[in-house]
Protein backbone atom coordinates (compact mmCIF):
# COMPACT_ATOMS: atom_id res chain seq x y z
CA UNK A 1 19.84 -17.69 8.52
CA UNK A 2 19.16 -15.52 5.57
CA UNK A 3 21.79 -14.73 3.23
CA UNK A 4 23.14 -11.33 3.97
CA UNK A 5 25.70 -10.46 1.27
CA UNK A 6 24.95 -8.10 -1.45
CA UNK A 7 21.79 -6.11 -0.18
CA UNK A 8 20.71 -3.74 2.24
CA UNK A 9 17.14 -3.55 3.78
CA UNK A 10 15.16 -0.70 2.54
CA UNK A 11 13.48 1.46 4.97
CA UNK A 12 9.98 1.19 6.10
CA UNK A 13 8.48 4.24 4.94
CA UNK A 14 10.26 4.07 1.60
CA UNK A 15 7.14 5.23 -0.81
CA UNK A 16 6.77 8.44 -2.05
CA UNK A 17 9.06 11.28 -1.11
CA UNK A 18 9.91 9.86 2.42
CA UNK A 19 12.30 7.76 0.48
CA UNK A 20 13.84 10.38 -1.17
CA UNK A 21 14.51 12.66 1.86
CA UNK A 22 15.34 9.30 3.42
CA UNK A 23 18.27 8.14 1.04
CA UNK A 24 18.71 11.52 -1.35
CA UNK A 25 19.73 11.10 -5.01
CA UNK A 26 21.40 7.30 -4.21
CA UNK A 27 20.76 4.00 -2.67
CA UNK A 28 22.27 1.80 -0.26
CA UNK A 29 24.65 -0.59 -1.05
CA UNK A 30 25.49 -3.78 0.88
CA UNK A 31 28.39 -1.47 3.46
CA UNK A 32 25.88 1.09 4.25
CA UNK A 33 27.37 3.95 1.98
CA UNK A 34 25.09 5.81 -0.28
CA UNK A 35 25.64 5.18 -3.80
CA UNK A 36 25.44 8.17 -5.83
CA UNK A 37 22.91 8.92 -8.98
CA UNK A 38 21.99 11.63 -11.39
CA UNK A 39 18.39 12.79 -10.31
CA UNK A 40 17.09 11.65 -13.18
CA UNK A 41 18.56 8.09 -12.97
CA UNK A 42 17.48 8.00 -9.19
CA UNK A 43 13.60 8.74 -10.60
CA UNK A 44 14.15 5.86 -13.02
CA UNK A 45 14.77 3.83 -9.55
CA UNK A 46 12.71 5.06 -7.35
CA UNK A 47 9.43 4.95 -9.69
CA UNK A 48 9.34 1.15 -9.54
CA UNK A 49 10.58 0.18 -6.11
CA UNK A 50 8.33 2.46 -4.80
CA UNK A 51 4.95 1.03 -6.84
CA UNK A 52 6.46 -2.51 -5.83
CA UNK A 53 6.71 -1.27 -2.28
CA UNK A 54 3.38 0.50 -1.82
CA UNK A 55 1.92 -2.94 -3.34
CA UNK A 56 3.23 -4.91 -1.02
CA UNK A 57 2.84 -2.71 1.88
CA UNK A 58 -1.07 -2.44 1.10
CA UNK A 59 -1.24 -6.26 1.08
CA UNK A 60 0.43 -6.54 4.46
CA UNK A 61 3.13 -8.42 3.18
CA UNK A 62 6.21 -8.34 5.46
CA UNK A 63 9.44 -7.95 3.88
CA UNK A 64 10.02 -4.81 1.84
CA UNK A 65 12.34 -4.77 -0.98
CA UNK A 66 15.81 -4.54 -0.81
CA UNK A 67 18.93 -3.70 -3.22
CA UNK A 68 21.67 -5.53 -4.85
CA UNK A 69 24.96 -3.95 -5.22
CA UNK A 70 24.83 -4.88 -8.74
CA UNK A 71 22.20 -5.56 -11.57
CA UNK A 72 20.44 -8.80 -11.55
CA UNK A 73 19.07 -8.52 -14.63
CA UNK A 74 18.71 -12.20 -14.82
CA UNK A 75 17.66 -15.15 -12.39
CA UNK A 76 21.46 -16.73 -12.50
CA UNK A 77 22.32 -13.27 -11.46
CA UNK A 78 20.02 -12.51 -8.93
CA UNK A 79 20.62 -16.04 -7.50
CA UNK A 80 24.40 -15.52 -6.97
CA UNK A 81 23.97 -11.75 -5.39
CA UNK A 82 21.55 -13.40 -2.77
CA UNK A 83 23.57 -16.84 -2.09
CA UNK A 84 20.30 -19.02 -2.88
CA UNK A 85 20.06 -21.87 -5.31
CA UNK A 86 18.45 -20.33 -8.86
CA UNK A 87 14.64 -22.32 -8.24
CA UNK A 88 14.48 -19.85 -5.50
CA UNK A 89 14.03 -16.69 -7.96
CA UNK A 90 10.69 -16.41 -9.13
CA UNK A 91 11.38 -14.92 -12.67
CA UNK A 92 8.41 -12.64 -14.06
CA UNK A 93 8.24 -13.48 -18.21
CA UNK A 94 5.52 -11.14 -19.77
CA UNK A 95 4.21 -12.32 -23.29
CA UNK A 96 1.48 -10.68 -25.51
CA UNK A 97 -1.78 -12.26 -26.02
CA UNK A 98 -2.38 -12.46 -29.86
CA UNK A 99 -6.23 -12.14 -29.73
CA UNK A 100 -6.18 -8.80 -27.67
CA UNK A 101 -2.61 -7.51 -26.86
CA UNK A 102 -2.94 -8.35 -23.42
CA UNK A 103 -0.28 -8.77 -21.56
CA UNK A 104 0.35 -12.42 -20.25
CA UNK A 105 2.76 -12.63 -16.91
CA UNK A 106 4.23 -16.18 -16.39
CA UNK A 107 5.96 -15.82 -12.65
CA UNK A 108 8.47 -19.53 -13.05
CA UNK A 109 11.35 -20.95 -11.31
CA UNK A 110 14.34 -19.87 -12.00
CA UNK A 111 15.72 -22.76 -13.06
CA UNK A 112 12.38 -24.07 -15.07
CA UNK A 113 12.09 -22.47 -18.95
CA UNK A 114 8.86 -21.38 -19.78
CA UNK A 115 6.58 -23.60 -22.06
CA UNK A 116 4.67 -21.53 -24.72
CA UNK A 117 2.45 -24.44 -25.55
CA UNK A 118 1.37 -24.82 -21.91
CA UNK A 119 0.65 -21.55 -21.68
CA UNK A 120 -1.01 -20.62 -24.60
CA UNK A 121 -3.74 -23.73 -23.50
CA UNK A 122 -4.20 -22.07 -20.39
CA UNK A 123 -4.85 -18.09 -21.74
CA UNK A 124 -5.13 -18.28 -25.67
CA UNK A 125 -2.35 -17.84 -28.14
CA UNK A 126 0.25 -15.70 -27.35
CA UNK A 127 3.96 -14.08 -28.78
CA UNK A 128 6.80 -12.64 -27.45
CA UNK A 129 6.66 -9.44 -25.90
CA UNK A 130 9.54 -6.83 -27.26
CA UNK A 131 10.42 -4.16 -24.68
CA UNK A 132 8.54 -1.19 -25.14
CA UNK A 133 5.09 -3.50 -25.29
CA UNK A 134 6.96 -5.12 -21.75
CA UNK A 135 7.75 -1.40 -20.38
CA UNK A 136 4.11 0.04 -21.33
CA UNK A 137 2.21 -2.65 -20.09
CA UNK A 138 3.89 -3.32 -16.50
CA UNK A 139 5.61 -0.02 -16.17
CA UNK A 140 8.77 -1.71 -15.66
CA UNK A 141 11.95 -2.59 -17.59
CA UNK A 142 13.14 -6.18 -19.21
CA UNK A 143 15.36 -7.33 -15.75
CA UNK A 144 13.28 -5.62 -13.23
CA UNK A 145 9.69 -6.81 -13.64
CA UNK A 146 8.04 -7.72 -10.87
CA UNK A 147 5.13 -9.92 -10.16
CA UNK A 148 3.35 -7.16 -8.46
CA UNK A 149 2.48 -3.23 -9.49
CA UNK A 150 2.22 -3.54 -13.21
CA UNK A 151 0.46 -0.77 -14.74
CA UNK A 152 -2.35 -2.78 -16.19
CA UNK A 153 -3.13 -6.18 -14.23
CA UNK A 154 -2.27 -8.93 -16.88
CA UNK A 155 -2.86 -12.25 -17.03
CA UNK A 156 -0.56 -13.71 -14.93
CA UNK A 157 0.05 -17.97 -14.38
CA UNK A 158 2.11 -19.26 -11.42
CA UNK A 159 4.29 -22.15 -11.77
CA UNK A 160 3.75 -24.89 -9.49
CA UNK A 161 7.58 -25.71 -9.24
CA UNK A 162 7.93 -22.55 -7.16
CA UNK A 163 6.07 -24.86 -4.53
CA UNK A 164 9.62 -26.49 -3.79
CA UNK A 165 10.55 -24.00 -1.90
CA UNK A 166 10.07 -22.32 1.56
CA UNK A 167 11.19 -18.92 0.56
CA UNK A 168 11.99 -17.49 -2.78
CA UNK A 169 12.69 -13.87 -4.05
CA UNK A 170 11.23 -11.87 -6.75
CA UNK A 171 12.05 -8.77 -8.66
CA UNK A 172 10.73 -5.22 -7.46
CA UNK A 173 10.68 -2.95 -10.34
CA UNK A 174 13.98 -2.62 -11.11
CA UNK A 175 17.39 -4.12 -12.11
CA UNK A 176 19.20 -3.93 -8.38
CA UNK A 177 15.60 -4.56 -6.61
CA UNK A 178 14.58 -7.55 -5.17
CA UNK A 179 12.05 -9.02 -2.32
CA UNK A 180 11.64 -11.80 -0.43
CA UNK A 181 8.43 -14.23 -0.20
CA UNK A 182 6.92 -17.39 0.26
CA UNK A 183 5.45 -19.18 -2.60
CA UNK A 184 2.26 -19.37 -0.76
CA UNK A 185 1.79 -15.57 -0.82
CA UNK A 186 1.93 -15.44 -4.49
CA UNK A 187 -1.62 -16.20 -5.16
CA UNK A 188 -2.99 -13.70 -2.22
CA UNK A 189 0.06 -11.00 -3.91
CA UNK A 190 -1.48 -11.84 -7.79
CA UNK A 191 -4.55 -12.83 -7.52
CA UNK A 192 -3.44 -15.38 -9.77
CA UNK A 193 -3.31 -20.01 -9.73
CA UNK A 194 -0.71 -22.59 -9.86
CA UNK A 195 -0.36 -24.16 -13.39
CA UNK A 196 1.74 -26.73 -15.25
CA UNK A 197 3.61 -24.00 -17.32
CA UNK A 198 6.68 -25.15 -17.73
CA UNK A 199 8.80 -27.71 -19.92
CA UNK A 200 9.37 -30.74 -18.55
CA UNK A 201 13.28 -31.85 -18.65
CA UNK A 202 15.77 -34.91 -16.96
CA UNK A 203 16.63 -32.03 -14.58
CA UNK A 204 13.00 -30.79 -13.97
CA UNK A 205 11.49 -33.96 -12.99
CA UNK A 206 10.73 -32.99 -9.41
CA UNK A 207 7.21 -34.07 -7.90
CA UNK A 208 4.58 -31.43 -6.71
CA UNK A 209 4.30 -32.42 -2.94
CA UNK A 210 0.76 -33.07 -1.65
CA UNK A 211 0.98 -29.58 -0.22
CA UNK A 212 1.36 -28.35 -3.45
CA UNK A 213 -1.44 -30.04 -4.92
CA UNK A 214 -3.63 -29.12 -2.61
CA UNK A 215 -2.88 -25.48 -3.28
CA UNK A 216 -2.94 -25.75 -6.69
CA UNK A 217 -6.70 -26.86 -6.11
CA UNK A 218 -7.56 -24.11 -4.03
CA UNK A 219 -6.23 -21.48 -5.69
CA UNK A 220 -8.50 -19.19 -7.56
């Protein structure tokens, strides 16, 4: 049974302007009333879910993306709004390559804490990534990046400890946004492979299952 408390199923045809005529200047909330929003803060919303949703919807991928009552500007967050343990939110960290500026996505556990080491083996050096570098390069916010949509395709690493799980949920362009997925679609979503990009920790010390391995093989 999937956890049911704190969202609200968007509609199907929510791209574009269908959304808007669909849900006017608000969103659902988890009791079915309409939330109310200035135009211009409903824009803000609708920008991203709907790039997130169009994404997804082009790639066949089943579950559209749905809305928190409140912000889940962070895993822990998002994690307690759905009712599912905080490895299950895959977490999109954007850093910026040092060489070229390009933007480097990292899409980890919720749980796991990103190792810049790792990463930097994998891609090249890279440095934090302030906000407006973060906004310009994915077209979303700090809290409601998503690991699909971005403005210009980045780099983008998966972390193999995502593998524990048979369903996680992601971010969809903003704060109260959020969609469910396997770990297994990631690569088809990303184009993107499994790495070791994470540190390692007492409380991290879970194996990667054969199934795992094998993916992490396979993927491009």
């Amino acid at each position: 049974m999937l956890p049911s408390r704190g969202r609200t199923q968007l509609p199907q045809n929510a791209p574009g302007h269908a959304l808007a005529r669909t849900i006017g200047a608000g969103f659902f909330n988890s009791r079915h009333s309409v939330t109310k929003m200035s135009e211009s803060k409903y824009q803000v919303l609708s920008e991203g879910v709907q790039r997130v949703t169009a994404a997804l919807q082009a790639a066949a991928h089943p579950h559209t993306p749905v809305m928190l009552d409140g912000a889940a500007r962070t895993a822990q967050e998002a994690a307690d709004a759905l009712g599912v343990a905080l490895g299950q939110i895959a977490k999109s960290v954007i850093f910026k390559r040092k060489e070229d500026g390009v933007a480097v996505l990292v899409v980890a556990s919720g749980d796991r804490r990103v190792d810049e080491k790792k990463v930097s083996a994998l891609v090249g050096k890279i440095g934090r990534a302030d906000a407006d570098f973060v906004k310009a390069q994915t077209g979303f916010a700090i809290g409601g990046v998503s690991p699909v949509a971005h403005l210009h395709p980045p780099v983008t690493l998966l972390d193999q400890d995502l593998w524990r799980f048979d369903e996680i949920w992601a971010a969809a362009g903003h704060p109260h946004g959020v969609f469910r997925l396997r770990p297994q679609d990631l690569p088809g979503l990303t184009g993107a492979r499994l790495a070791d990009v994470v540190q390692a920790s007492p409380a991290a010390q879970v194996q990667t299952t054969d199934a795992c391995r094998a993916l992490a093989q396979d993927a491009p």
